[in-house]
N, C-alpha and C. Protein backbone atom coordinates (compact mmCIF):
# COMPACT_ATOMS: atom_id res chain seq x y z
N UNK A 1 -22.16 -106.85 -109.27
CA UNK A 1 -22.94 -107.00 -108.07
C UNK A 1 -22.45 -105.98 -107.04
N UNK A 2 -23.76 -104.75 -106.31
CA UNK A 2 -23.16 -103.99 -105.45
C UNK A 2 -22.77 -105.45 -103.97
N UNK A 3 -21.86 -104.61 -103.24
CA UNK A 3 -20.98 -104.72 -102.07
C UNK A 3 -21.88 -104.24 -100.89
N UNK A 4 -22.46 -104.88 -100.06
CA UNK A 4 -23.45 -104.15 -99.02
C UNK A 4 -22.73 -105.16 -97.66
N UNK A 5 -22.40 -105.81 -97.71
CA UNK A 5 -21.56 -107.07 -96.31
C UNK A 5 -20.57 -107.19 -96.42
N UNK A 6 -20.17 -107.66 -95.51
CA UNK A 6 -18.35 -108.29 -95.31
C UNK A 6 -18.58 -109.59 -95.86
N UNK A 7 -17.46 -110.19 -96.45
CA UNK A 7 -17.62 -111.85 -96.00
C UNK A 7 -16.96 -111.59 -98.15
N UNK A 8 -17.54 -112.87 -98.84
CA UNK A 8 -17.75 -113.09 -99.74
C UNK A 8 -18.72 -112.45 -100.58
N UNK A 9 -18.27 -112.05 -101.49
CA UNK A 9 -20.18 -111.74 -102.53
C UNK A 9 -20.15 -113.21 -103.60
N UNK A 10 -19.67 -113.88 -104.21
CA UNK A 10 -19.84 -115.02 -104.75
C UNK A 10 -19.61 -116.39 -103.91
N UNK A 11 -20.89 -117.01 -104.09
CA UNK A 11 -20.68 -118.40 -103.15
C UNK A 11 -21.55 -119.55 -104.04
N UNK A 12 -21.48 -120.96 -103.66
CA UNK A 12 -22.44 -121.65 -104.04
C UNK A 12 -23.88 -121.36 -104.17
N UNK A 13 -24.36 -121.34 -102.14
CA UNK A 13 -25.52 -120.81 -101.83
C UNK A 13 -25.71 -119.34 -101.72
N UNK A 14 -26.94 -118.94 -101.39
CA UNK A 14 -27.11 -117.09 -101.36
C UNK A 14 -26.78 -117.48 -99.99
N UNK A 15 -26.64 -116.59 -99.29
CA UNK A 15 -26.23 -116.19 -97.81
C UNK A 15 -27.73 -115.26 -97.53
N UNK A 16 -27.72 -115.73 -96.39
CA UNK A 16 -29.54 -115.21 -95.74
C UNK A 16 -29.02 -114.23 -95.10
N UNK A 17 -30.29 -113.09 -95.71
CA UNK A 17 -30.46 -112.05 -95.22
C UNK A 17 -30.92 -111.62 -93.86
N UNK A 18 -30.51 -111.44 -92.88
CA UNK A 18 -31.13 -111.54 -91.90
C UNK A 18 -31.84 -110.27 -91.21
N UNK A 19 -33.03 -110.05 -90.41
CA UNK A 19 -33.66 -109.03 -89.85
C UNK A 19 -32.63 -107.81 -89.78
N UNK A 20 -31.33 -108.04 -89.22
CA UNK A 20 -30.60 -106.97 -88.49
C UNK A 20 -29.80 -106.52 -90.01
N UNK A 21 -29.98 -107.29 -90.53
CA UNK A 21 -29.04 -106.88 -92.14
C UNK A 21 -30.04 -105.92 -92.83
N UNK A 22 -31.55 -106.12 -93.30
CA UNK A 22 -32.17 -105.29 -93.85
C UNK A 22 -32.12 -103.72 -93.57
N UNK A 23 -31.94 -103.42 -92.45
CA UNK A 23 -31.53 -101.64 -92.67
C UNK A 23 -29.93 -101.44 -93.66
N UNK A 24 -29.35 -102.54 -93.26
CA UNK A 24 -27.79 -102.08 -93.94
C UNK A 24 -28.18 -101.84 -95.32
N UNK A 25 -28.52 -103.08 -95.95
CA UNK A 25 -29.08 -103.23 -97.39
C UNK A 25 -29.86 -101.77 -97.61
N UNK A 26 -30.81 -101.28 -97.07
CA UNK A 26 -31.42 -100.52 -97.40
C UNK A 26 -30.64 -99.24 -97.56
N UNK A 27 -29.91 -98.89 -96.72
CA UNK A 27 -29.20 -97.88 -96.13
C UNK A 27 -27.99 -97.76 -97.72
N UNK A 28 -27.57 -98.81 -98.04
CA UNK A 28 -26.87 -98.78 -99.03
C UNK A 28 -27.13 -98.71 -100.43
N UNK A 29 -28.46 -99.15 -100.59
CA UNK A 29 -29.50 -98.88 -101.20
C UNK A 29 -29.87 -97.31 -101.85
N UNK A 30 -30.20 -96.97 -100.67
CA UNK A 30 -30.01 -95.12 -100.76
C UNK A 30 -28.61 -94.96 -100.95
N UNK A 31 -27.63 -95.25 -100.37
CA UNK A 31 -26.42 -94.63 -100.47
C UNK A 31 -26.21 -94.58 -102.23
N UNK A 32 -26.61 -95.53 -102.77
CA UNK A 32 -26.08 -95.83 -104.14
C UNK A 32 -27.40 -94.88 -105.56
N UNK A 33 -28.28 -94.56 -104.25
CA UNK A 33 -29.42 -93.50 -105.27
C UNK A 33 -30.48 -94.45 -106.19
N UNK A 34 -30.90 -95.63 -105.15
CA UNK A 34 -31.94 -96.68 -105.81
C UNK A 34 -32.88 -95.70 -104.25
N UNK A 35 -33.94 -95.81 -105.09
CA UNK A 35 -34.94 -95.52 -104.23
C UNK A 35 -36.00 -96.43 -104.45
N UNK A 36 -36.84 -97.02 -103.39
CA UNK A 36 -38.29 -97.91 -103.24
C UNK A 36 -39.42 -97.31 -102.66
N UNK A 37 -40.48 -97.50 -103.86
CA UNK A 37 -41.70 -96.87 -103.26
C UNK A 37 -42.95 -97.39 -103.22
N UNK A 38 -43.76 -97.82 -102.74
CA UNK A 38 -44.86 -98.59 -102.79
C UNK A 38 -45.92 -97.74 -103.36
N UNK A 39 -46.31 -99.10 -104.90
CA UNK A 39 -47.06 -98.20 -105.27
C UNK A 39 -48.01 -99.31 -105.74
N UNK A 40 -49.78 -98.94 -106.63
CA UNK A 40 -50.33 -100.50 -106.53
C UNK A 40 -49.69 -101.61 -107.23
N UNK A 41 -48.93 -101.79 -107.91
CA UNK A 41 -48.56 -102.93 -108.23
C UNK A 41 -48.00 -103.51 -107.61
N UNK A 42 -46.85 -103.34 -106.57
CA UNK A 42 -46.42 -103.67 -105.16
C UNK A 42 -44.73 -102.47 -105.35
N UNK A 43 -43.68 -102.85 -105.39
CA UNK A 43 -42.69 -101.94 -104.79
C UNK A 43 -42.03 -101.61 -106.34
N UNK A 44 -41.88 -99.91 -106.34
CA UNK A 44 -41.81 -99.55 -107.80
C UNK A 44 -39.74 -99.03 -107.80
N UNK A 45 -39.31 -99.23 -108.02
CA UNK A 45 -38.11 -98.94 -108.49
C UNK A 45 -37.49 -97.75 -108.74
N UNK A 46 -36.85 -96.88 -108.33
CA UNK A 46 -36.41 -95.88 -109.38
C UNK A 46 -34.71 -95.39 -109.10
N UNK A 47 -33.51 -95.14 -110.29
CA UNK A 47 -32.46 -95.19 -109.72
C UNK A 47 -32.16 -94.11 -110.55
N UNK A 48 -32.05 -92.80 -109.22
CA UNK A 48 -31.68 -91.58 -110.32
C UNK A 48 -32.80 -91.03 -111.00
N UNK A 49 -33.57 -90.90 -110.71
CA UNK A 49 -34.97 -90.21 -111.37
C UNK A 49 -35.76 -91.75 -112.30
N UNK A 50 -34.78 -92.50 -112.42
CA UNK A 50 -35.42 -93.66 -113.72
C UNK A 50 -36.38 -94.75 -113.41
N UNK A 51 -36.90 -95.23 -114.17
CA UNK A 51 -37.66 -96.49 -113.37
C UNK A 51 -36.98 -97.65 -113.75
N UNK A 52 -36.75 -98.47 -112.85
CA UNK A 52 -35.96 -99.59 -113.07
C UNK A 52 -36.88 -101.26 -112.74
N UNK A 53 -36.62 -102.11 -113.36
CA UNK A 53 -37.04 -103.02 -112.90
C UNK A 53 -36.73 -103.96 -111.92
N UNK A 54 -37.44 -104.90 -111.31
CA UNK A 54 -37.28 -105.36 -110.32
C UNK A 54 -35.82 -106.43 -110.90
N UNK A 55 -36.07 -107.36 -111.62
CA UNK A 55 -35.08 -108.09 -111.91
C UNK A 55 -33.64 -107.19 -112.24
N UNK A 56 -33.61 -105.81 -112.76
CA UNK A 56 -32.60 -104.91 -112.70
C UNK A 56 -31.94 -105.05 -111.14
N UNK A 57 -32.84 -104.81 -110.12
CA UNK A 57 -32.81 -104.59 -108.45
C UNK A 57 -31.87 -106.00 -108.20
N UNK A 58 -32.72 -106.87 -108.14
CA UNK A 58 -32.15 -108.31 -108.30
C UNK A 58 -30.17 -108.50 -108.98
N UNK A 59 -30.57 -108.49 -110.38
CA UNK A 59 -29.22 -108.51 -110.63
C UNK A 59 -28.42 -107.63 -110.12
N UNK A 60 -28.40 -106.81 -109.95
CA UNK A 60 -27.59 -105.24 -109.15
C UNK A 60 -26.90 -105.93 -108.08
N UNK A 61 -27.76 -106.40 -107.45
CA UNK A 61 -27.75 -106.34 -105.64
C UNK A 61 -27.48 -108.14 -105.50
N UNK A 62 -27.76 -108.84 -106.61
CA UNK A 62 -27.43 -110.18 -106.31
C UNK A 62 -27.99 -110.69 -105.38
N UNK A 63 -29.65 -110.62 -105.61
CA UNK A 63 -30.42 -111.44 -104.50
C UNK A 63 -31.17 -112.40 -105.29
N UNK A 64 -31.64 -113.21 -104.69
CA UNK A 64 -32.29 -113.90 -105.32
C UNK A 64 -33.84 -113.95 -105.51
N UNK A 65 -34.93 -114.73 -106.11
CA UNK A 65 -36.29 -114.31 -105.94
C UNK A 65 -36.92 -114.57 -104.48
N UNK A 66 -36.68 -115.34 -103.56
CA UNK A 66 -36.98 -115.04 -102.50
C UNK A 66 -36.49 -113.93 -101.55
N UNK A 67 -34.81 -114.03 -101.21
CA UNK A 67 -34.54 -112.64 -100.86
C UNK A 67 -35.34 -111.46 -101.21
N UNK A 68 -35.67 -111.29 -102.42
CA UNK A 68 -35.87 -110.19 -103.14
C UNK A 68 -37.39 -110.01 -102.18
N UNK A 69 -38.12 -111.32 -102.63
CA UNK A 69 -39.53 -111.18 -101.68
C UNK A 69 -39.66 -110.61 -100.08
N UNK A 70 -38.47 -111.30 -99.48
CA UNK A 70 -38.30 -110.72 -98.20
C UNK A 70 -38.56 -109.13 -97.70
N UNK A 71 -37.31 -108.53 -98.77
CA UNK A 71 -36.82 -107.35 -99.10
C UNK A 71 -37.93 -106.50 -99.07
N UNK A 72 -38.82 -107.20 -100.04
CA UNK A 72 -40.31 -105.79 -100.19
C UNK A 72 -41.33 -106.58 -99.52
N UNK A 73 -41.61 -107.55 -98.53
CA UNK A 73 -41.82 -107.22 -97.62
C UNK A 73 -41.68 -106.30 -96.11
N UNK A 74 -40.91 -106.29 -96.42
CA UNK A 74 -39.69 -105.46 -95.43
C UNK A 74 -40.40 -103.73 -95.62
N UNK A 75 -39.87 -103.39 -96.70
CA UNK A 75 -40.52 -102.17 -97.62
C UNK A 75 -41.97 -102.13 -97.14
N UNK A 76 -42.98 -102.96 -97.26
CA UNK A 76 -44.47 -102.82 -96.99
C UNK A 76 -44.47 -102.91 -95.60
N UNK A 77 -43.71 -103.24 -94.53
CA UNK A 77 -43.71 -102.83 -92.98
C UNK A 77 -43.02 -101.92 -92.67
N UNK A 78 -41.82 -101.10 -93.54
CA UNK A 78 -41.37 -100.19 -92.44
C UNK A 78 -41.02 -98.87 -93.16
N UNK A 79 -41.54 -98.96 -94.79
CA UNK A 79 -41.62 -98.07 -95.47
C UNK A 79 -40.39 -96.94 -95.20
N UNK A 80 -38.95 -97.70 -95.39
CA UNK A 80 -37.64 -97.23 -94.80
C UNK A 80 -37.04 -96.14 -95.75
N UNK A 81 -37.57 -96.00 -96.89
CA UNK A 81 -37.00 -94.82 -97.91
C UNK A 81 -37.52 -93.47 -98.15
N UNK A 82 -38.35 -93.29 -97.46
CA UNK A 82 -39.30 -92.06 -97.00
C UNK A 82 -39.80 -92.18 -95.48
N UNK A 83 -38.93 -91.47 -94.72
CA UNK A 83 -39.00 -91.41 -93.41
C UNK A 83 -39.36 -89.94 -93.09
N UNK A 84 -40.35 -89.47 -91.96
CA UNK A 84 -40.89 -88.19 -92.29
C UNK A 84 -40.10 -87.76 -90.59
């Protein structure tokens, strides 16, 4: 599981992602060479030229299926990995 917060990465519950956390995540995101791109199926994956799957994203990053939903919502409002 990548490292993107302070605190714990293994707990009972997931720990909520909060508004002010999603740039970090993202930011680390890129740092680590996962890129997100909206494409029609909804948010397409790619790490290093590759295409990756979402549940890949998931296990990586240790979110869960709602987090994860959050996440590319997030992606479809602020389209943070291609900034012009």
């Amino acid at each position: 599981m990548k490292k993107w917060r302070t605190g714990k990465n293994v707990s009972l519950f997931a720990r909520p992602i909060y508004k002010d956390d999603m740039p970090i995540l993202i930011q680390a995101m890129i740092d680590d060479g996962l890129m997100g791109t909206i494409g029609d199926r909804g948010v397409l994956w790619e790490y290093n030229g590759y295409s990756i799957t979402p549940k890949a994203v998931r296990d990586a990053w240790g979110l869960t299926a709602t987090q994860y939903k959050r996440i590319c919502d997030y992606i479809y409002e602020h389209d943070p990995f291609y900034t012009v």
